[in-house]
Each structure stands twice: as C-alpha cells, then as structure tokens.
C-alpha atoms as a PDB file:
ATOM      1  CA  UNK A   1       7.379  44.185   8.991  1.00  0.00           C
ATOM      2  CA  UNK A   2       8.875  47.454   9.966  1.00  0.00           C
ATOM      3  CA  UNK A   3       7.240  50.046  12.181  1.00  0.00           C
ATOM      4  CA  UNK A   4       7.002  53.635  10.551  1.00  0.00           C
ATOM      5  CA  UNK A   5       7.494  56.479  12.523  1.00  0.00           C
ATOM      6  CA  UNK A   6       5.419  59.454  12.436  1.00  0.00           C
ATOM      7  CA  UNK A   7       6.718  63.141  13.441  1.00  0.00           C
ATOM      8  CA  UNK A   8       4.519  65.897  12.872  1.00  0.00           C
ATOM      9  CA  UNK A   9       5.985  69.620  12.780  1.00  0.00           C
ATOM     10  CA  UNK A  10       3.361  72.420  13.202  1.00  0.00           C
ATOM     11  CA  UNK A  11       4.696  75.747  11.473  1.00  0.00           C
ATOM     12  CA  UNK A  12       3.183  78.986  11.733  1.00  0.00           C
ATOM     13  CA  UNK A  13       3.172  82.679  13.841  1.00  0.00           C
ATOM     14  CA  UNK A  14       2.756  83.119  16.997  1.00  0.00           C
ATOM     15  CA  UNK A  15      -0.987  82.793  17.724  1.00  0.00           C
ATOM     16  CA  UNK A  16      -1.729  80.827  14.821  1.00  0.00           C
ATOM     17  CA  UNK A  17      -3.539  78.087  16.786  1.00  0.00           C
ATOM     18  CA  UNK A  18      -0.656  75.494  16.668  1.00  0.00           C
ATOM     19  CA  UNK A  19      -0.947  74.665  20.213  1.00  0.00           C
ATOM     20  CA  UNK A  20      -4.352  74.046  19.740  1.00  0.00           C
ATOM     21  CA  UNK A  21      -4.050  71.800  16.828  1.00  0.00           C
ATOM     22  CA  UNK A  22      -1.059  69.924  18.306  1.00  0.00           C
ATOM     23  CA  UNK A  23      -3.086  69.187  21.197  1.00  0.00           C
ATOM     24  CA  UNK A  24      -5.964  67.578  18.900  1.00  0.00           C
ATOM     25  CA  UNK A  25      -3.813  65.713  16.312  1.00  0.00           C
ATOM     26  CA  UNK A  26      -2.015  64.219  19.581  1.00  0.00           C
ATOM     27  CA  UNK A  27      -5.365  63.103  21.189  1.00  0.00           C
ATOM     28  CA  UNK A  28      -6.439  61.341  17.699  1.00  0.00           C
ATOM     29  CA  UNK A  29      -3.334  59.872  16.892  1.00  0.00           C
ATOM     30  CA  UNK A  30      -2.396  58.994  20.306  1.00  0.00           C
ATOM     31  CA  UNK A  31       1.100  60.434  19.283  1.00  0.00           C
ATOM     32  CA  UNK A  32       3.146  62.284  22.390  1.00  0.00           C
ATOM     33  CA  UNK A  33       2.995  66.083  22.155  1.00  0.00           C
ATOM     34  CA  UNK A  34       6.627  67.497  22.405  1.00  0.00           C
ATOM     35  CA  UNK A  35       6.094  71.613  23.507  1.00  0.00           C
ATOM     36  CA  UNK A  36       9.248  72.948  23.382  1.00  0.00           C
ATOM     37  CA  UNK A  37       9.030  75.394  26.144  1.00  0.00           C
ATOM     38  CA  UNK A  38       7.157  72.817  28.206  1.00  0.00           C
ATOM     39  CA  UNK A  39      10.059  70.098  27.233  1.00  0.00           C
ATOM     40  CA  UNK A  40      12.651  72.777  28.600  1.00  0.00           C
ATOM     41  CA  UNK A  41      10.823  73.472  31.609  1.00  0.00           C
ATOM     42  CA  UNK A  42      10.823  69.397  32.516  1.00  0.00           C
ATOM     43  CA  UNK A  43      14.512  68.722  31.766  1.00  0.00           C
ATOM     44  CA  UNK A  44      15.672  71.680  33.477  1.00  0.00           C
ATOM     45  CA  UNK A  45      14.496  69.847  36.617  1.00  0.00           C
ATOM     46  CA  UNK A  46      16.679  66.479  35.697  1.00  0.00           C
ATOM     47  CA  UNK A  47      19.946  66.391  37.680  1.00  0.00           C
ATOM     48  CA  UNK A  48      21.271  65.640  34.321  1.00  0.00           C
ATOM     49  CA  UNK A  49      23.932  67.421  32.683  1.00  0.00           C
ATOM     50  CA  UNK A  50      21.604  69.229  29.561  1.00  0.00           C
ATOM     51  CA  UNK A  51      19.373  69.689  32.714  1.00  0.00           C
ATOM     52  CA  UNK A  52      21.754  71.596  33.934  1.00  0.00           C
ATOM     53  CA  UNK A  53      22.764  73.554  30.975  1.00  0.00           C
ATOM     54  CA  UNK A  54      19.197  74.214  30.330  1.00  0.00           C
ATOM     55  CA  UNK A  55      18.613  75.450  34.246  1.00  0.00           C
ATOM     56  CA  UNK A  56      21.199  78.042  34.039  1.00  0.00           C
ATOM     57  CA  UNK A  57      20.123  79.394  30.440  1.00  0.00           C
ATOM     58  CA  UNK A  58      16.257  79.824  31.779  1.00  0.00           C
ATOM     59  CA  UNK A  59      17.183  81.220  35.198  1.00  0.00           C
ATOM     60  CA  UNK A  60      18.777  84.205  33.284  1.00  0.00           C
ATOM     61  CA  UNK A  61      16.465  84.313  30.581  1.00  0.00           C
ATOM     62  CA  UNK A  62      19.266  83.461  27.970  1.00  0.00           C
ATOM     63  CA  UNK A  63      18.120  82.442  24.533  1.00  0.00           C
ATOM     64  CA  UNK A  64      18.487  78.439  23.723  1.00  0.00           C
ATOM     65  CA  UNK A  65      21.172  77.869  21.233  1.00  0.00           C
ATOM     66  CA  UNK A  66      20.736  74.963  18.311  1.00  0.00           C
ATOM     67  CA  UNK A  67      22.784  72.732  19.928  1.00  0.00           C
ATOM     68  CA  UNK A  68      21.529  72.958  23.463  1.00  0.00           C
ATOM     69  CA  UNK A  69      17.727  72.456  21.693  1.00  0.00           C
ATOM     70  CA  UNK A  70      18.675  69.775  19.654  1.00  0.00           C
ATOM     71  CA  UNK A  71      20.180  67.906  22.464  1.00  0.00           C
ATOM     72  CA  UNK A  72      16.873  68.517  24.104  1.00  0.00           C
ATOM     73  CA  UNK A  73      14.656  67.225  21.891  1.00  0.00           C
ATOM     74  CA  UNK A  74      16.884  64.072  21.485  1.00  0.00           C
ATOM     75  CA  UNK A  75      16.310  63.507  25.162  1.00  0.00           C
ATOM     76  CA  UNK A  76      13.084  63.845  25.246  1.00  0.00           C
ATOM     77  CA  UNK A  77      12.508  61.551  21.739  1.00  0.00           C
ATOM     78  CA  UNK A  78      14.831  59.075  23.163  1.00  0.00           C
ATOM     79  CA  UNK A  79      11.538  57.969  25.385  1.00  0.00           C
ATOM     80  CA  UNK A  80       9.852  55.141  25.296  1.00  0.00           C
ATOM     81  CA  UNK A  81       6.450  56.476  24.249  1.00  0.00           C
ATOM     82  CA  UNK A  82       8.232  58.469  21.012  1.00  0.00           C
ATOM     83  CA  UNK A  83       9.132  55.198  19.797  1.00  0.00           C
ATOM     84  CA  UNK A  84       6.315  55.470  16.627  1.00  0.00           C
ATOM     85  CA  UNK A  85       6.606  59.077  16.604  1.00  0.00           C
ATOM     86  CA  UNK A  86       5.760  62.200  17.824  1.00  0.00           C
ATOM     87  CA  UNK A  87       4.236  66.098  17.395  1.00  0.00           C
ATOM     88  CA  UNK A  88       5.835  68.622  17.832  1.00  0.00           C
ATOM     89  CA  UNK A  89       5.031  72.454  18.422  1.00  0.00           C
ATOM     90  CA  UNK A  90       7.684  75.322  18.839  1.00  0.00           C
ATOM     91  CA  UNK A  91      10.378  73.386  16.526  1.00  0.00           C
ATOM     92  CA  UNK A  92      12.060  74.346  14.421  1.00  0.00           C
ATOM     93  CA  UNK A  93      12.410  77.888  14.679  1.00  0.00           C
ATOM     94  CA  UNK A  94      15.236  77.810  12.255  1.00  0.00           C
ATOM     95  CA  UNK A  95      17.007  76.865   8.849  1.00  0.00           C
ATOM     96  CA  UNK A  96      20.022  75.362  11.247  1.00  0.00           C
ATOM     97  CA  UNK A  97      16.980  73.647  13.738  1.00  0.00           C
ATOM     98  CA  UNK A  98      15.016  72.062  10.827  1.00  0.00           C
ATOM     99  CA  UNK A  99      18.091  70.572   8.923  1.00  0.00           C
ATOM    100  CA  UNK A 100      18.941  68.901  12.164  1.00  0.00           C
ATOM    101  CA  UNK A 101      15.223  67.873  12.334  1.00  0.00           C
ATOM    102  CA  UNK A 102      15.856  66.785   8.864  1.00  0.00           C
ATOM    103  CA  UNK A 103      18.447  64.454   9.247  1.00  0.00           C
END
C-alpha cells in the first residue's frame, strides 16, 4: 500500500487571511506549515551553502530568484516530517515557481 502525499498551496493577495488558514489546516491535518519568509529566515542561519546564498540576498534586501526559492523549498521538504506532505503559504508567486511546484 502506498502512502499519498498531500501538499496544500494557499493562493490569494496579500491580507487575504492565508496565514491564518494555513495555520488551521496545519493544526487539523497535522501537516508541517512551510512559510516562505519564515523558511528563508531558518536556512539563512545553516552553514550550508543555499544558507549562504540566502544570507547574503536578505542582508541586502535582494529579491529571491526561482532558483534560489526552489532550492529552498527542496531543503526544507527534504525533512523528515514532509514525508506525507505539507502546506504551504507564500509559494508560488509565479508562472516559473508553480511549474516547478508542478513537476
């Protein structure tokens, strides 16, 4: 029997209450909440080489490019407790980001 895996992708304008409802859907489905900005702010702390990356681009308040996200939220899925899935809030922000998601 094979495990499904559930990712959730909250869509919407800034101020639409997708934080909010990210933050319920994780506590009923006991999914892991991935926040971008908060997911940036943790890996730019690993002495990794996206943490790195990621470090420099935040300390001068440089825009994330695709790649440098998607490599990102790889990390972070990569984890143990994204293994059935995952939410996610602040992704994708573009065509190029949600193919990726896509695939």
């Amino acid at each position: 029997m094979s495990l499904k895996t559930s990712v959730i992708v909250l869509l919407g304008p800034p101020g639409a209450g997708k934080g909010s409802q990210a933050r319920r859907l994780a506590d009923a489905s006991m999914l892991p909440l991935l926040s971008t900005g908060e997911t940036l702010r943790q890996i730019a702390q690993d002495n990794t080489e996206i943490g790195g990356r990621v470090r420099r681009l935040l300390a001068c308040g440089a825009l994330m490019d695709n790649e440098i996200i998607a490599d990102v939220i790889r990390a972070r899925t990569a984890n143990a407790d994204c293994i059935n899935g995952y939410i996610i809030d602040g992704y994708p922000r573009n065509l190029g980001q949600a193919q990726w998601l896509d695939h």
